[in-house]
PDB file of N, CA and C in Angstrom:
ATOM      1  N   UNK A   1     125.859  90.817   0.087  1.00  0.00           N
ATOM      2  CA  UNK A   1     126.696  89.664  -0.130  1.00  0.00           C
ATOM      3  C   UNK A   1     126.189  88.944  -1.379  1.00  0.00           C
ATOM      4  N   UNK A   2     127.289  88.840  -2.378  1.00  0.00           N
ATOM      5  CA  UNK A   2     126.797  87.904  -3.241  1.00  0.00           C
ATOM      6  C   UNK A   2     126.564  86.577  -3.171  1.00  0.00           C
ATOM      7  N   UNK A   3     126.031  85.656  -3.914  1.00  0.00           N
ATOM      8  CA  UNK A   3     125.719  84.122  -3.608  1.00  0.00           C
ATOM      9  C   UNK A   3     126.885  83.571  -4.963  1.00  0.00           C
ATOM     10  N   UNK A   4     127.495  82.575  -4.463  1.00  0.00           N
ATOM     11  CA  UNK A   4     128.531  82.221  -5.447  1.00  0.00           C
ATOM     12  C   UNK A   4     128.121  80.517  -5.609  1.00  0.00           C
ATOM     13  N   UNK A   5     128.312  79.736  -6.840  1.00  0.00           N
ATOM     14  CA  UNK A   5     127.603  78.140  -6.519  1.00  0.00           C
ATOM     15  C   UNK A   5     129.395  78.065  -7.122  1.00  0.00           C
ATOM     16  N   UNK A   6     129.557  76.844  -6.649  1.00  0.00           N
ATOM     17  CA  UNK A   6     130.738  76.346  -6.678  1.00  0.00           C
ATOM     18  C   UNK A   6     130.554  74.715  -6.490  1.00  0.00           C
ATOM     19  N   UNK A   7     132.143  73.842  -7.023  1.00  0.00           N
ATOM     20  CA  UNK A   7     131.614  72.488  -7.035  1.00  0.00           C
ATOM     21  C   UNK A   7     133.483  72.121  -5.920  1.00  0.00           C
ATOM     22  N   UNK A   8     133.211  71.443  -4.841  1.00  0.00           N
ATOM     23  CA  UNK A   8     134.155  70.803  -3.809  1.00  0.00           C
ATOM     24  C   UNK A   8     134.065  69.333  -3.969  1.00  0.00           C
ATOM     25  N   UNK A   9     134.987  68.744  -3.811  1.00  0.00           N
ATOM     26  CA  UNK A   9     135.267  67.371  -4.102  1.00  0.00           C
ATOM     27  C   UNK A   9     134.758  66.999  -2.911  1.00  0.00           C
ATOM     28  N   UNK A  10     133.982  65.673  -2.870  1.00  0.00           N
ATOM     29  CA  UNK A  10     133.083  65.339  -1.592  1.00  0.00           C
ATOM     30  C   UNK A  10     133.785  65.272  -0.356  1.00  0.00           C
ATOM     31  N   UNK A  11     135.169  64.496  -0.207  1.00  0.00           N
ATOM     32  CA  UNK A  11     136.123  64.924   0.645  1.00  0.00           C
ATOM     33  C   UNK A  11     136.707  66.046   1.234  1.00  0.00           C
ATOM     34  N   UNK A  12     136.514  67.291   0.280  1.00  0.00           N
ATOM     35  CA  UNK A  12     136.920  68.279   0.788  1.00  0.00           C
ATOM     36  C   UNK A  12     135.602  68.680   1.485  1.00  0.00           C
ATOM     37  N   UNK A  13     134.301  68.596   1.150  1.00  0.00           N
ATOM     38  CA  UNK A  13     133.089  69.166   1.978  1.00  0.00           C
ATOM     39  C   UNK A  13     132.831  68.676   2.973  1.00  0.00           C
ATOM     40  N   UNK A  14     132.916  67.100   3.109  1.00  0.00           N
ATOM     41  CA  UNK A  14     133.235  66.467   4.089  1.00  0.00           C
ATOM     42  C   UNK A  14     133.942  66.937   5.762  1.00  0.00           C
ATOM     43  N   UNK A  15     135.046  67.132   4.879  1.00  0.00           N
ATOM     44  CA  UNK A  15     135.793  68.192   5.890  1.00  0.00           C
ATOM     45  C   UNK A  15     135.534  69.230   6.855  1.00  0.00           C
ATOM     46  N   UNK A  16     135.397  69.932   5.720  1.00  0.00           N
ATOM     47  CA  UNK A  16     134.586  71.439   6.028  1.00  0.00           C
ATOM     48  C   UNK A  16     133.476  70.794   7.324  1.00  0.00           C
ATOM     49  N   UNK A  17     132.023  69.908   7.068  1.00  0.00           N
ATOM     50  CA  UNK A  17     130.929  69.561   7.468  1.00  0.00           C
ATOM     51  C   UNK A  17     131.959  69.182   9.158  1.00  0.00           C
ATOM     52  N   UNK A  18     133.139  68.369   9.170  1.00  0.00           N
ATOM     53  CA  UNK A  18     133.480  68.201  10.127  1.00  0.00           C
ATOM     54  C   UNK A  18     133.641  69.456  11.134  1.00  0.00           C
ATOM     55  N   UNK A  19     134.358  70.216  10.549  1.00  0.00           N
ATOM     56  CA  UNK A  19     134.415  71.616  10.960  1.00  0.00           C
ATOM     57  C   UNK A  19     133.574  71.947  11.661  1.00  0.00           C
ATOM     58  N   UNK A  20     132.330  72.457  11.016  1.00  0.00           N
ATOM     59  CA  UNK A  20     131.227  73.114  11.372  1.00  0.00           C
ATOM     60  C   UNK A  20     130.507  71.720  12.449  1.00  0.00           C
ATOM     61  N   UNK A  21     130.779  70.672  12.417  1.00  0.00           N
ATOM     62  CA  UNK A  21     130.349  70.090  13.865  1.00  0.00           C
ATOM     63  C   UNK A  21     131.043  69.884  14.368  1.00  0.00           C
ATOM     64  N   UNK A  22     132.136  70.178  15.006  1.00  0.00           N
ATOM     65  CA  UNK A  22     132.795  70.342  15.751  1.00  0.00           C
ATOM     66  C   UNK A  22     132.956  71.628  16.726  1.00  0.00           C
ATOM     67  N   UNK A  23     132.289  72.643  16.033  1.00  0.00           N
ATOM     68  CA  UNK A  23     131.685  74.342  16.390  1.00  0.00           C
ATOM     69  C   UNK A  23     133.551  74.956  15.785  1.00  0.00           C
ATOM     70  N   UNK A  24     134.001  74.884  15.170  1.00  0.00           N
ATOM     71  CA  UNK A  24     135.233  75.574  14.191  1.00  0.00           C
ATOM     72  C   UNK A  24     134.600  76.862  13.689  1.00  0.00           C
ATOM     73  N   UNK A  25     133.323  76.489  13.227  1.00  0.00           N
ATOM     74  CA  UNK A  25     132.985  77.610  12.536  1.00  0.00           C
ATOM     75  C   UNK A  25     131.146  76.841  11.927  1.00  0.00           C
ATOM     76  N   UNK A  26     130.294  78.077  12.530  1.00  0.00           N
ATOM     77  CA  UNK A  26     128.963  77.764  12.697  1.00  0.00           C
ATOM     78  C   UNK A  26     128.576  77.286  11.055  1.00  0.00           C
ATOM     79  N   UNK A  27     128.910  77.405   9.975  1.00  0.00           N
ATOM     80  CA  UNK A  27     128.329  76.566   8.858  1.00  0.00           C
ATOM     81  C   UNK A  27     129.128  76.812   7.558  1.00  0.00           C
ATOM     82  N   UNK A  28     128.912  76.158   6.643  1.00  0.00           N
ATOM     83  CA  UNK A  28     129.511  75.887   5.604  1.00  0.00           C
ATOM     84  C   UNK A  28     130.169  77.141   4.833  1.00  0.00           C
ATOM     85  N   UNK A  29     129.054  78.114   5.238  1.00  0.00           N
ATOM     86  CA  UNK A  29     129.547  79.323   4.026  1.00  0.00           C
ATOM     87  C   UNK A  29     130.145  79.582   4.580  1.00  0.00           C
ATOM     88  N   UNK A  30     130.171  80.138   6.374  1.00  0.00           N
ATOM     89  CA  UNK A  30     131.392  80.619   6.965  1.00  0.00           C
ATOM     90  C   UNK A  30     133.366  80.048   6.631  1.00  0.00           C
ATOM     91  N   UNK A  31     133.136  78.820   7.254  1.00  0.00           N
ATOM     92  CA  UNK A  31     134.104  78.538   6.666  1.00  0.00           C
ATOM     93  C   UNK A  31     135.075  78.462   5.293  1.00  0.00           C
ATOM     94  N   UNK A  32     133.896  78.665   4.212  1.00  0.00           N
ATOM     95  CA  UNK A  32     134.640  79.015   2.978  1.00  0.00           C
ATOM     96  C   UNK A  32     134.932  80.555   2.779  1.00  0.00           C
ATOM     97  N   UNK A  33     134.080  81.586   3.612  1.00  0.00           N
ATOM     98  CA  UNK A  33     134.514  82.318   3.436  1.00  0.00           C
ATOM     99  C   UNK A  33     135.804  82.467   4.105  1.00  0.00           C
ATOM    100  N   UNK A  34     136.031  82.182   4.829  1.00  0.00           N
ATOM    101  CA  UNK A  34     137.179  82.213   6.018  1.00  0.00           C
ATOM    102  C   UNK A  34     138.261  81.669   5.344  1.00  0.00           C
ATOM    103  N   UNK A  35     138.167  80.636   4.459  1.00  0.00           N
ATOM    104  CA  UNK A  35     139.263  79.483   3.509  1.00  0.00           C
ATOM    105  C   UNK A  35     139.610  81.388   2.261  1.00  0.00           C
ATOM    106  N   UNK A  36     138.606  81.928   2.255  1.00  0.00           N
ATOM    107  CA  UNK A  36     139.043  83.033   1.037  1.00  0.00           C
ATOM    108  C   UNK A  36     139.513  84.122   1.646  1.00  0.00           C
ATOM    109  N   UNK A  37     139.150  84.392   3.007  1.00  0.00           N
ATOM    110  CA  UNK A  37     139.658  85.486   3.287  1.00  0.00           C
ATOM    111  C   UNK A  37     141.347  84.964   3.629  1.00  0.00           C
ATOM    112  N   UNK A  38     142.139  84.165   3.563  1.00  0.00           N
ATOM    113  CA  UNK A  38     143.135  83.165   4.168  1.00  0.00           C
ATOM    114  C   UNK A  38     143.595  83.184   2.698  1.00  0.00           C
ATOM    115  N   UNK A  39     143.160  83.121   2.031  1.00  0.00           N
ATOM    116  CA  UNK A  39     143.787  82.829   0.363  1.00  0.00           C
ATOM    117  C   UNK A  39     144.059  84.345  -0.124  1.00  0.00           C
ATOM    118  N   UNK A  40     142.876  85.256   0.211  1.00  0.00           N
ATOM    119  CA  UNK A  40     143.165  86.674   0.075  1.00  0.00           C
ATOM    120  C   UNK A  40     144.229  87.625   0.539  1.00  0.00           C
ATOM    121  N   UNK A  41     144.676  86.883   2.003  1.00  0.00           N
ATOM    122  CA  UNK A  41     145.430  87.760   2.358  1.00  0.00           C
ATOM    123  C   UNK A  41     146.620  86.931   2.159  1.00  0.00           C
ATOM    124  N   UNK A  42     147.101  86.066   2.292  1.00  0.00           N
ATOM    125  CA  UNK A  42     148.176  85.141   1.567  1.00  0.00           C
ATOM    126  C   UNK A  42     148.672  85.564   0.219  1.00  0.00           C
ATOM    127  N   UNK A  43     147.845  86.310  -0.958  1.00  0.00           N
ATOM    128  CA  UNK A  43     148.257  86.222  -2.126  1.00  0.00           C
ATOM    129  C   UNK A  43     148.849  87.706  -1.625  1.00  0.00           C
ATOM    130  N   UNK A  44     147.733  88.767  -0.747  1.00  0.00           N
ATOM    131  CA  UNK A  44     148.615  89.782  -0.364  1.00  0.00           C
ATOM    132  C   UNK A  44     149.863  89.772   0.322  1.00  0.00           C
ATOM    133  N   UNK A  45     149.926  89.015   1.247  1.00  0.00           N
ATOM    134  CA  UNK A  45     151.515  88.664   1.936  1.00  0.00           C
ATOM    135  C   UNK A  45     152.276  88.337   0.467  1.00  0.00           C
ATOM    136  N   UNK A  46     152.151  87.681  -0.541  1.00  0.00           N
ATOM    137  CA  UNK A  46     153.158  87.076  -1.162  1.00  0.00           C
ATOM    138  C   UNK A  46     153.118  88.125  -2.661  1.00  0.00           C
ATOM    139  N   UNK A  47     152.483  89.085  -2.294  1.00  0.00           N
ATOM    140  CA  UNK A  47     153.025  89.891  -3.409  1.00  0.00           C
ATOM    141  C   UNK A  47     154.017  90.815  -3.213  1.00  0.00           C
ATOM    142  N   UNK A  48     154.244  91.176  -1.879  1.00  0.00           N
ATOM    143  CA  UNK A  48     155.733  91.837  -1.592  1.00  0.00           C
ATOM    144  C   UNK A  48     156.474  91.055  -0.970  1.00  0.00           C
ATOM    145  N   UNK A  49     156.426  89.461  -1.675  1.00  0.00           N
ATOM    146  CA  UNK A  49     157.640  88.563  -1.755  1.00  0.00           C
ATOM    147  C   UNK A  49     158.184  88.379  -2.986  1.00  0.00           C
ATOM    148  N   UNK A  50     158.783  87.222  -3.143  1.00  0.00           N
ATOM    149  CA  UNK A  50     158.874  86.545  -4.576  1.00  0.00           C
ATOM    150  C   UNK A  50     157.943  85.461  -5.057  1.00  0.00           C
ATOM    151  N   UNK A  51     157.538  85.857  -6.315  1.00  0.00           N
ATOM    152  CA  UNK A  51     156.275  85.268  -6.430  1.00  0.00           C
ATOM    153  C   UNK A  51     156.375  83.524  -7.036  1.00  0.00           C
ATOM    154  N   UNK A  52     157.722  83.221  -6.862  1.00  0.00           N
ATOM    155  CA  UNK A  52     158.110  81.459  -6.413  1.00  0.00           C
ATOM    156  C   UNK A  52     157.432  80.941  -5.425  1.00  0.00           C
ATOM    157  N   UNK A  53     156.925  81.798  -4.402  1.00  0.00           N
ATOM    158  CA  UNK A  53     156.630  81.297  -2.976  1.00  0.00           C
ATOM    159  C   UNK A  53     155.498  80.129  -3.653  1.00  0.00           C
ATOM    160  N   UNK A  54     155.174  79.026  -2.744  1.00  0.00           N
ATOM    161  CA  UNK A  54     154.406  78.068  -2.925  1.00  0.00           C
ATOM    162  C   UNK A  54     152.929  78.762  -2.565  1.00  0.00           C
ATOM    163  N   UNK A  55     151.773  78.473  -3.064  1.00  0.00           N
ATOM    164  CA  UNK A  55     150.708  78.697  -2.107  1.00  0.00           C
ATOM    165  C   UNK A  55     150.306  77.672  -1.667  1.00  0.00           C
ATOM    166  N   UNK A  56     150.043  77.627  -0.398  1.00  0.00           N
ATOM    167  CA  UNK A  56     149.367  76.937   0.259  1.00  0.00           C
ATOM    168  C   UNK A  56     147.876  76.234   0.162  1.00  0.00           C
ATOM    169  N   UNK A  57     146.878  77.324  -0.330  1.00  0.00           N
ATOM    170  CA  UNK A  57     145.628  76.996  -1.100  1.00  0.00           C
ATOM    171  C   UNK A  57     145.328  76.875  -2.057  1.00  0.00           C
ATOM    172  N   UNK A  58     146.700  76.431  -2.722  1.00  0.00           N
ATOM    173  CA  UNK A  58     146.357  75.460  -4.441  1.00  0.00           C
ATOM    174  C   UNK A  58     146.491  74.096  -4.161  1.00  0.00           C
ATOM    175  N   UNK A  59     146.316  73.765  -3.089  1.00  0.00           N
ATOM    176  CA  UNK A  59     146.212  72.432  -2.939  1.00  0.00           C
ATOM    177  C   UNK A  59     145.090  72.014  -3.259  1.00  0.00           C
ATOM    178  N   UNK A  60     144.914  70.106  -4.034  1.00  0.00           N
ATOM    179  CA  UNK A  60     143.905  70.018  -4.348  1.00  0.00           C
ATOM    180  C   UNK A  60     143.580  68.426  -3.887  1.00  0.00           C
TER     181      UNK A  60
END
């Protein structure tokens, strides 16, 4: 597994931190990976659509 550094707006980590205490998902990396595997397969669903479709995880 590679190590990736990345920068989240404190609100969005926030979030996430809620997550992971709440037991959603045991810690931070999990859940982002989980946010990519969700973005990964989304861009796959929407490539044998029309590629107008909105994404969902360009929200910011």
């Amino acid at each position: 597994m590679e190590r990736v550094t990345l920068r989240i707006p404190k609100q969005q980590i926030e979030e996430v931190e809620q997550m992971v205490e709440t037991g959603e998902f045991p810690n931070r990396s999990e859940a982002i990976r989980a946010a990519v595997r969700d973005m990964l397969k989304e861009q796959d669903d929407t490539s044998t659509e029309t590629t107008n479709r909105k994404r969902t995880w360009a929200k910011v």
